[in-house]
C-alpha atoms as a PDB file:
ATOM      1  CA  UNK A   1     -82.551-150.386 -75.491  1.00  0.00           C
ATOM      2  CA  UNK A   2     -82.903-151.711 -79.073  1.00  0.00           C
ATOM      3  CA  UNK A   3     -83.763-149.730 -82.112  1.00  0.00           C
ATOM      4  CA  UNK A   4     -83.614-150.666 -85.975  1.00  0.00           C
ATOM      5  CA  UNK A   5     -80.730-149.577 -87.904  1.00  0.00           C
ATOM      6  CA  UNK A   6     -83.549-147.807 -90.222  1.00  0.00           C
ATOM      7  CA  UNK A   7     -85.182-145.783 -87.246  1.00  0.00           C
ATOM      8  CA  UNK A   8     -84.914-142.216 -86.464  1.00  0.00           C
ATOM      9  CA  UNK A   9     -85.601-141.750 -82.723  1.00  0.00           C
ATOM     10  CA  UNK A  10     -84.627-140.216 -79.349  1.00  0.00           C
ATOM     11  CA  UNK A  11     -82.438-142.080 -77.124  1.00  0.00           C
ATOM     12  CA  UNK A  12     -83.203-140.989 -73.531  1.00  0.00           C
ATOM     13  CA  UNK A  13     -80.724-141.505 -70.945  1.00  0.00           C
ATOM     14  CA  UNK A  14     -82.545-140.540 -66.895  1.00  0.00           C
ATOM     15  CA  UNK A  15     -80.050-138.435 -65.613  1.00  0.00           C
ATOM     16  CA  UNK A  16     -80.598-137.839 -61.548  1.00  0.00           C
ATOM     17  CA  UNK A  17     -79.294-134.738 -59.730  1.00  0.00           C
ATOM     18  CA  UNK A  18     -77.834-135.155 -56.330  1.00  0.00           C
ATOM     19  CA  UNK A  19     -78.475-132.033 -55.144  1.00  0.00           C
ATOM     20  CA  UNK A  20     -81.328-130.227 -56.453  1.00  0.00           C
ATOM     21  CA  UNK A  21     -81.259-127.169 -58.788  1.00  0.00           C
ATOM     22  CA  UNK A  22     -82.139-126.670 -62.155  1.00  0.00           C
ATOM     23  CA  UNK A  23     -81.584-128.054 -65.359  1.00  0.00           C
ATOM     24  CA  UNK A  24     -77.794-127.181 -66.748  1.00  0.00           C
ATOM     25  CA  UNK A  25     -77.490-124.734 -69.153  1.00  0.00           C
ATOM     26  CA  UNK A  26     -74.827-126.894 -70.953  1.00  0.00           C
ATOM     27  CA  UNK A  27     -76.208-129.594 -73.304  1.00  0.00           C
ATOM     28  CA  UNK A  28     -75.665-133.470 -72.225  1.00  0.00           C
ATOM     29  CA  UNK A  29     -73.091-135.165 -74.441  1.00  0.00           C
ATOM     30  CA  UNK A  30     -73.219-138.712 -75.440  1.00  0.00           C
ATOM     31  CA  UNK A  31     -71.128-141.312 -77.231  1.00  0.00           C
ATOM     32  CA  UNK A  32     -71.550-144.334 -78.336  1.00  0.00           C
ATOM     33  CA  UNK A  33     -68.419-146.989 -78.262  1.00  0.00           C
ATOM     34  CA  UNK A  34     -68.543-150.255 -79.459  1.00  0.00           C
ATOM     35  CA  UNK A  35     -65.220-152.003 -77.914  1.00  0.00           C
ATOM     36  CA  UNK A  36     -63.809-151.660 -74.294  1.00  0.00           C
ATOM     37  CA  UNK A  37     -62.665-148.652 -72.714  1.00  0.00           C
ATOM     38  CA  UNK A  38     -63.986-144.997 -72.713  1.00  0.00           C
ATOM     39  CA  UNK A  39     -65.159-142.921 -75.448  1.00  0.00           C
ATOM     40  CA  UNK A  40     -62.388-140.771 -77.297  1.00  0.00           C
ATOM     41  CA  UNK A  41     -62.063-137.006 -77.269  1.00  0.00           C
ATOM     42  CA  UNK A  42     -63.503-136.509 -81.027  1.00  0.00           C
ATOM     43  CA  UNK A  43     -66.666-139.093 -80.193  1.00  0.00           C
ATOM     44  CA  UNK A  44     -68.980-137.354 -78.436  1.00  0.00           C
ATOM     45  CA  UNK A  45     -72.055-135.673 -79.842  1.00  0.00           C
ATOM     46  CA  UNK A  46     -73.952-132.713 -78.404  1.00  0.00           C
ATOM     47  CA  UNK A  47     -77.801-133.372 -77.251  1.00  0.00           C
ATOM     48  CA  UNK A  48     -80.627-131.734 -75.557  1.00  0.00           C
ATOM     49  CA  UNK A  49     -82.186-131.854 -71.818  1.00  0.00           C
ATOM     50  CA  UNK A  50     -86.324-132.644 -71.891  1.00  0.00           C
ATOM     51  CA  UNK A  51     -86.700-132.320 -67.957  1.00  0.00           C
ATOM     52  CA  UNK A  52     -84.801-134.974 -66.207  1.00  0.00           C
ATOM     53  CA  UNK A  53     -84.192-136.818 -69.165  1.00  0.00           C
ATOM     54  CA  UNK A  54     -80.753-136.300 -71.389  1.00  0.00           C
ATOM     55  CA  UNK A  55     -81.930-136.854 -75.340  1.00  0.00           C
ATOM     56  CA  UNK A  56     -80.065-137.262 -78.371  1.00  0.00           C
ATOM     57  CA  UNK A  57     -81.717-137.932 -82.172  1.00  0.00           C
ATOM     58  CA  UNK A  58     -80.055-141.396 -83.627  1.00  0.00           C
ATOM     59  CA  UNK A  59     -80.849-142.289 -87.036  1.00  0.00           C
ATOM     60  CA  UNK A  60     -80.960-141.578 -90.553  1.00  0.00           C
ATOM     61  CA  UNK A  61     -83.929-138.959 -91.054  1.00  0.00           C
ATOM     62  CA  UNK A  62     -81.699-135.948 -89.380  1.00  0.00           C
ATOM     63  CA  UNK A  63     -80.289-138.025 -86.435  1.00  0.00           C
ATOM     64  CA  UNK A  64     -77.341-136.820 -85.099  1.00  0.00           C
ATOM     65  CA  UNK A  65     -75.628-140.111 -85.338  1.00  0.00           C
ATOM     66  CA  UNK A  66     -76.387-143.159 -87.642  1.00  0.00           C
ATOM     67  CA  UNK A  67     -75.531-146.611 -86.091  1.00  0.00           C
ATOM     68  CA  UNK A  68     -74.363-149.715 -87.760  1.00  0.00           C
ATOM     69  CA  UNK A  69     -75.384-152.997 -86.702  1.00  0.00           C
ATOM     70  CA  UNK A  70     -74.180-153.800 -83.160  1.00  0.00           C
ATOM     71  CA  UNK A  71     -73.929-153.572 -79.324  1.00  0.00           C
ATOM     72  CA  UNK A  72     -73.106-150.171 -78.311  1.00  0.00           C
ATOM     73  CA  UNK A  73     -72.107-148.849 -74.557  1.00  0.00           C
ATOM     74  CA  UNK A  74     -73.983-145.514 -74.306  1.00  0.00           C
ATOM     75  CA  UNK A  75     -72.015-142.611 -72.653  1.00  0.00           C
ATOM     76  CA  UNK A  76     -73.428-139.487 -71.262  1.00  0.00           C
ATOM     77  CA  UNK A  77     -71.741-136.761 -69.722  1.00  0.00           C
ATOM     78  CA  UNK A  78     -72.707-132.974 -68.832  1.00  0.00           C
ATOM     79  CA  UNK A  79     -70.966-129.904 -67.422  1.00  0.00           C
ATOM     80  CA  UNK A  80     -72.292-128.875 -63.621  1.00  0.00           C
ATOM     81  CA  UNK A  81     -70.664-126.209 -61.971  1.00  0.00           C
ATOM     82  CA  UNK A  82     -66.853-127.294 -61.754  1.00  0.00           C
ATOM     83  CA  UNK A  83     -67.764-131.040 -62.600  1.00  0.00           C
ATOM     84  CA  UNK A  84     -68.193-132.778 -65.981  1.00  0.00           C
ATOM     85  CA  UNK A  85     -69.448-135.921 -64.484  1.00  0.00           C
ATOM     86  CA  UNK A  86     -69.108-139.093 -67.192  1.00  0.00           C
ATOM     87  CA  UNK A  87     -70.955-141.989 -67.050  1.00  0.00           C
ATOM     88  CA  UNK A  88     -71.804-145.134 -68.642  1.00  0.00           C
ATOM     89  CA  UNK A  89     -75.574-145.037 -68.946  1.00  0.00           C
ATOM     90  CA  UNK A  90     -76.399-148.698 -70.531  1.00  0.00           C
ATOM     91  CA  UNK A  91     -76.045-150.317 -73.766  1.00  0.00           C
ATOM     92  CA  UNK A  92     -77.652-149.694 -76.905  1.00  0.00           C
ATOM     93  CA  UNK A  93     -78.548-153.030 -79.208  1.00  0.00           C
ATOM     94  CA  UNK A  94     -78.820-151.533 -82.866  1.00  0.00           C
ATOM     95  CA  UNK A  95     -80.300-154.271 -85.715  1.00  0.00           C
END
């Protein structure tokens, strides 16, 4: 995905059940990392389920995050029963 520095918008990240049930009650997390290796404790921001899809606001009208400039990896990860899967869910090309 690529968004302008300037734009407030959802990112949407598909996330797909394995077994099915409903939505969790916990909110999907997400981070954003711009080097190698995983995100750190203290980077990841709280978003919102819309049906399958985990959302989060970026950008500077009331985002919860304002990007700089640059190639992002885009984390996501969300509490089900004992599990807190994480996963990288693509990158994120901000100009």
């Amino acid at each position: 995905m690529d968004i302008a520095a300037a734009s407030t918008e959802f990112l949407h990240v598909n996330v797909t059940a394995t077994i099915p049930g409903p939505t969790p009650a916990a909110p999907p997390q997400f981070a954003f990392v711009s080097g190698p290796g995983n995100p750190e404790p203290e980077s990841w921001l709280p978003g919102e389920w819309q049906g399958p899809w985990a959302r989060l606001l970026l950008g500077p009208n009331g985002g919860a995050v304002t990007l700089d400039p640059g190639r992002y990896a885009v984390w996501v990860s969300f509490a089900v029963g004992a599990e807190t899967p994480v996963r990288r869910a693509g990158t994120l090309t901000v100009y």
